[in-house]
Protein backbone atom coordinates (compact mmCIF):
# COMPACT_ATOMS: atom_id res chain seq x y z
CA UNK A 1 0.00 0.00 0.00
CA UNK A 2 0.93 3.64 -0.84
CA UNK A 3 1.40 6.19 1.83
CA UNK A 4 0.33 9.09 -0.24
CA UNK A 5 -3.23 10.76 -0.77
CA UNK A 6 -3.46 11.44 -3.96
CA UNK A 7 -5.99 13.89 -3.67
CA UNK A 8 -7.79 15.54 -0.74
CA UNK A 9 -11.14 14.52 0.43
CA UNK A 10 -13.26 13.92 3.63
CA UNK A 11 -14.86 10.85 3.75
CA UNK A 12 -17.29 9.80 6.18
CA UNK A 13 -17.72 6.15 7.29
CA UNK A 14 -21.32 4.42 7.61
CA UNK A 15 -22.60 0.92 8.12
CA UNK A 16 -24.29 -1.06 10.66
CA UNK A 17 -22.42 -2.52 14.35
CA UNK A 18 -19.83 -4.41 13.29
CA UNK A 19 -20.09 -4.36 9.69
CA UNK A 20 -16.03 -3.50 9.51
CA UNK A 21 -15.85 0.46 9.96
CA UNK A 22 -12.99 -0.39 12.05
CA UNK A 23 -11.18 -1.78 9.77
CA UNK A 24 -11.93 0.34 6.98
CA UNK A 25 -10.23 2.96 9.21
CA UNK A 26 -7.58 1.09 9.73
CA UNK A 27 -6.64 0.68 6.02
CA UNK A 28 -7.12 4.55 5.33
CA UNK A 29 -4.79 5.27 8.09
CA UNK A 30 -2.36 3.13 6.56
CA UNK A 31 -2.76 5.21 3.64
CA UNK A 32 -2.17 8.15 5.16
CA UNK A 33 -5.79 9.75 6.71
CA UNK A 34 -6.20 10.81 9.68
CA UNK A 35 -8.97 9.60 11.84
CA UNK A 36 -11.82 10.98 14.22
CA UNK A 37 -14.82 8.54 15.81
CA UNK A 38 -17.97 9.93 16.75
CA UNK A 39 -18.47 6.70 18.49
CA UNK A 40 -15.41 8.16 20.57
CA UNK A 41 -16.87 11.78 21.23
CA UNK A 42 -20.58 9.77 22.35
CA UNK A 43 -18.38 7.83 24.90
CA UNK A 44 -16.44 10.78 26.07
CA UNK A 45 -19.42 13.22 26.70
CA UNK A 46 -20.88 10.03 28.31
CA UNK A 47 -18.52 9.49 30.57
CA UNK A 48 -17.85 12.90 32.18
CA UNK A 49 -21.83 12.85 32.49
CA UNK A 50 -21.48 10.02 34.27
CA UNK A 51 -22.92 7.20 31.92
CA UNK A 52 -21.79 3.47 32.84
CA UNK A 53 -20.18 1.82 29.76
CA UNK A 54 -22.62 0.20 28.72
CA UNK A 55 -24.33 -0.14 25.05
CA UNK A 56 -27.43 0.17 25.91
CA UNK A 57 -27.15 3.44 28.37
CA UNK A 58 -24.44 5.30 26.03
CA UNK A 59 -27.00 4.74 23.46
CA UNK A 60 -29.87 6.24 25.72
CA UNK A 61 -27.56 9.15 26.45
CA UNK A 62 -26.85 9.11 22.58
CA UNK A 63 -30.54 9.33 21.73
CA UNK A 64 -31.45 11.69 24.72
CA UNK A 65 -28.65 14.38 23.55
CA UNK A 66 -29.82 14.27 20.15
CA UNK A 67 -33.06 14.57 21.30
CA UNK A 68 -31.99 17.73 23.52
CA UNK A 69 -29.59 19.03 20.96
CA UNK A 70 -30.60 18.00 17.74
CA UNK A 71 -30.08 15.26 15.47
CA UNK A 72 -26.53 16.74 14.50
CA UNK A 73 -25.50 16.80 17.82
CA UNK A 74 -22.58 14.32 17.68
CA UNK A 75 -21.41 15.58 14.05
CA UNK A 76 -20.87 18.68 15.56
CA UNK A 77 -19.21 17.75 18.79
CA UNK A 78 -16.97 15.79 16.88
CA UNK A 79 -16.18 18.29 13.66
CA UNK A 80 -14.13 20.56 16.39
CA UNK A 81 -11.78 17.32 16.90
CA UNK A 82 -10.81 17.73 13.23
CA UNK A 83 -7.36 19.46 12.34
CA UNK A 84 -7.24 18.78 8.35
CA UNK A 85 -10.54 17.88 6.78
CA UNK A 86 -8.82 17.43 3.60
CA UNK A 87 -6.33 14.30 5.06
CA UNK A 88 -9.48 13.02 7.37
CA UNK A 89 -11.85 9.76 8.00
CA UNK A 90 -15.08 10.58 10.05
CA UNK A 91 -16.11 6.89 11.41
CA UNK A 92 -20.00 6.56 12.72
CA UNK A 93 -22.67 8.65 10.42
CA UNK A 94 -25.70 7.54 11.52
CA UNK A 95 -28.00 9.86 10.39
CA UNK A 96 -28.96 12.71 7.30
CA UNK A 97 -28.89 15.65 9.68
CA UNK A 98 -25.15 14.39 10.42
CA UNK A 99 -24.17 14.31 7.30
CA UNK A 100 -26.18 17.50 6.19
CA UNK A 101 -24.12 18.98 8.53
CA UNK A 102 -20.49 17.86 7.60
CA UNK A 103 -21.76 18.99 3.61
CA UNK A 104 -22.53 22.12 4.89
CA UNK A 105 -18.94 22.91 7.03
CA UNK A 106 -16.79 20.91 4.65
CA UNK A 107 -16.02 20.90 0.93
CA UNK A 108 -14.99 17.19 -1.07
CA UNK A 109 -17.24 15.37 1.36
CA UNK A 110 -17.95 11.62 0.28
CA UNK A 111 -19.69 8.81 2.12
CA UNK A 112 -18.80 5.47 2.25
CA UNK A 113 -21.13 2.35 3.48
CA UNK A 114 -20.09 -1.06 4.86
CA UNK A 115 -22.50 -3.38 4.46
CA UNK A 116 -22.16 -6.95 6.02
CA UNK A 117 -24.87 -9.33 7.72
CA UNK A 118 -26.16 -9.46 10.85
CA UNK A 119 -25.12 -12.83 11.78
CA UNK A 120 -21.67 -12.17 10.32
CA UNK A 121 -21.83 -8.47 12.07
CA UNK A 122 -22.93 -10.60 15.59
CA UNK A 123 -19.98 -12.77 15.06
CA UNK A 124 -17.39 -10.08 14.53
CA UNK A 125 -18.80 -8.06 17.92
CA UNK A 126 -18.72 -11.36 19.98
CA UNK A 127 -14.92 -11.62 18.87
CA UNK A 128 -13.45 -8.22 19.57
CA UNK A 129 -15.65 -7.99 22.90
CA UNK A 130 -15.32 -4.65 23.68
CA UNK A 131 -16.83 -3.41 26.96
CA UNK A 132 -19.57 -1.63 25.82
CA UNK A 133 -20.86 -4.25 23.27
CA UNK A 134 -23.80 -6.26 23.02
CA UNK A 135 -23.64 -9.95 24.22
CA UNK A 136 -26.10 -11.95 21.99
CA UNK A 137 -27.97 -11.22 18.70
CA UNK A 138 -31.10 -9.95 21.15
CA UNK A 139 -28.80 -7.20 22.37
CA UNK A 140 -27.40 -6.88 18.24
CA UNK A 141 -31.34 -6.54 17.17
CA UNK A 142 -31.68 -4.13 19.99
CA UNK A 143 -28.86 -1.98 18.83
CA UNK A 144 -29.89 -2.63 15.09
CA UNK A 145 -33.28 -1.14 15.76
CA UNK A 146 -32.04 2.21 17.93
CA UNK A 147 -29.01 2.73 14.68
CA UNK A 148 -32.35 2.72 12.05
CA UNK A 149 -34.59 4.84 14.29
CA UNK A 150 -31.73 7.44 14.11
CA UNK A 151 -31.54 7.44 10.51
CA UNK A 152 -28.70 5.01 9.20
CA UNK A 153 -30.36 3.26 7.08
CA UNK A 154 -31.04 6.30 5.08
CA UNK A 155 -26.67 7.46 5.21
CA UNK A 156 -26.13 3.85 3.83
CA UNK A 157 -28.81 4.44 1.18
CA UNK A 158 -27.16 7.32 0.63
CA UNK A 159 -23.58 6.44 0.49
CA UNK A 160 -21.36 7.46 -2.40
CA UNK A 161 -19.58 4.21 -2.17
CA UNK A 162 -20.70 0.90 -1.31
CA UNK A 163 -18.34 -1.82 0.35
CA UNK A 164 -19.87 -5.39 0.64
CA UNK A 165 -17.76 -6.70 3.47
CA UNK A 166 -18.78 -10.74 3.04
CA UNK A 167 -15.33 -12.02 2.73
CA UNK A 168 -11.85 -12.88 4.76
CA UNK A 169 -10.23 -10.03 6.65
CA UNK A 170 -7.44 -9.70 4.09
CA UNK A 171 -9.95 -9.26 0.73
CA UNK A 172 -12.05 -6.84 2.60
CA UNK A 173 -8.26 -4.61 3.38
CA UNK A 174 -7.51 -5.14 0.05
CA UNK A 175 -11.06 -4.11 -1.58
CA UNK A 176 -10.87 -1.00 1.13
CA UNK A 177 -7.01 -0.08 -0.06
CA UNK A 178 -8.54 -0.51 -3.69
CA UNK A 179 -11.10 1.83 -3.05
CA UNK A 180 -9.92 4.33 -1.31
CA UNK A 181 -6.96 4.04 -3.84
CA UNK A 182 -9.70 4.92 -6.48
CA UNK A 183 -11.29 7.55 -5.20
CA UNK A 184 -8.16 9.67 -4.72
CA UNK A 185 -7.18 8.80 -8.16
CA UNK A 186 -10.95 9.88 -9.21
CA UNK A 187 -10.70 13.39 -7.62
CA UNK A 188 -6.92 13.43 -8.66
CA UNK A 189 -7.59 13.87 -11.95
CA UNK A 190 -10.03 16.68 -11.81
């Protein structure tokens, strides 16, 4: 992999829990992007307000904030942790206001979804057991069902890019390097 953008772009991550994200991140980073998680600024405000780490409270603080604040509440939280919007991955659009908003404060803004199945998407959460994950595919429908009330199936719809993530770890890097690798080659040659 090459560790030079080509061009300079925001791109903003999407998909369901689980569906790779992560690694998607990973790969740009690799390439050179820098990253920011809205995931991350959720848990952060949640924690200095006291929220247990927990899915299903950070995602009742989540949905209470936005309720409070508005639906853009976490996009613009977490646009003040970006330095260089041009050499940047957002990870965690989960709704049209979000991404309304980013459109609106940012230039060369392009949305990528990872799609992958919810048993597949169960499996992957069960093996990288983070703290504040679900347990079983009750808690995954749970957490399915809060993600589309917010909006996300409409960012996925959405999406300027669409990555199937059905495959081993290594093809889905290497179909993530590819298209990232495309997309600065696309808006290199404008």
């Amino acid at each position: 992999m090459s560790n030079t953008i080509l061009q300079e772009i925001m791109l903003i991550v999407t998909g369901m829990p689980g569906s790779g994200k992560d690694e998607f991140v990973q790969v740009a980073k690799q390439l050179g992007w820098m990253d920011v998680h809205m995931g991350n600024t959720v848990k952060d405000y949640a924690k200095k307000h006291g929220v247990p780490e927990d899915d299903s409270q950070i995602g009742k603080f989540a949905s209470e904030e936005r309720k409070l604040h508005g639906m853009d509440v976490w996009a613009r939280r977490t646009s003040e942790l970006i330095k260089d919007p041009d050499r940047t991955i957002v990870d965690g659009l989960r709704n049209i206001e979000e991404l309304d908003f980013f459109r609106n404060k940012f230039s060369n803004v392009r949305v990528i979804a990872i799609y992958a199945n919810q048993e597949e998407r169960l499996r992957r959460i069960k093996k990288r057991s983070r703290p504040d994950d679900i347990k079983d595919e009750a808690g995954l429908v749970k957490r399915d069902t809060r993600e589309l009330e917010w909006g996300i199936g409409r960012t996925i719809s959405l999406s300027d890019f669409m990555l199937v993530n059905d495959r081993t770890l290594q093809e889905f890097r290497d179909n993530a390097a590819e298209l990232l690798n495309s997309i600065s080659r696309g808006y290199n040659s404008n």
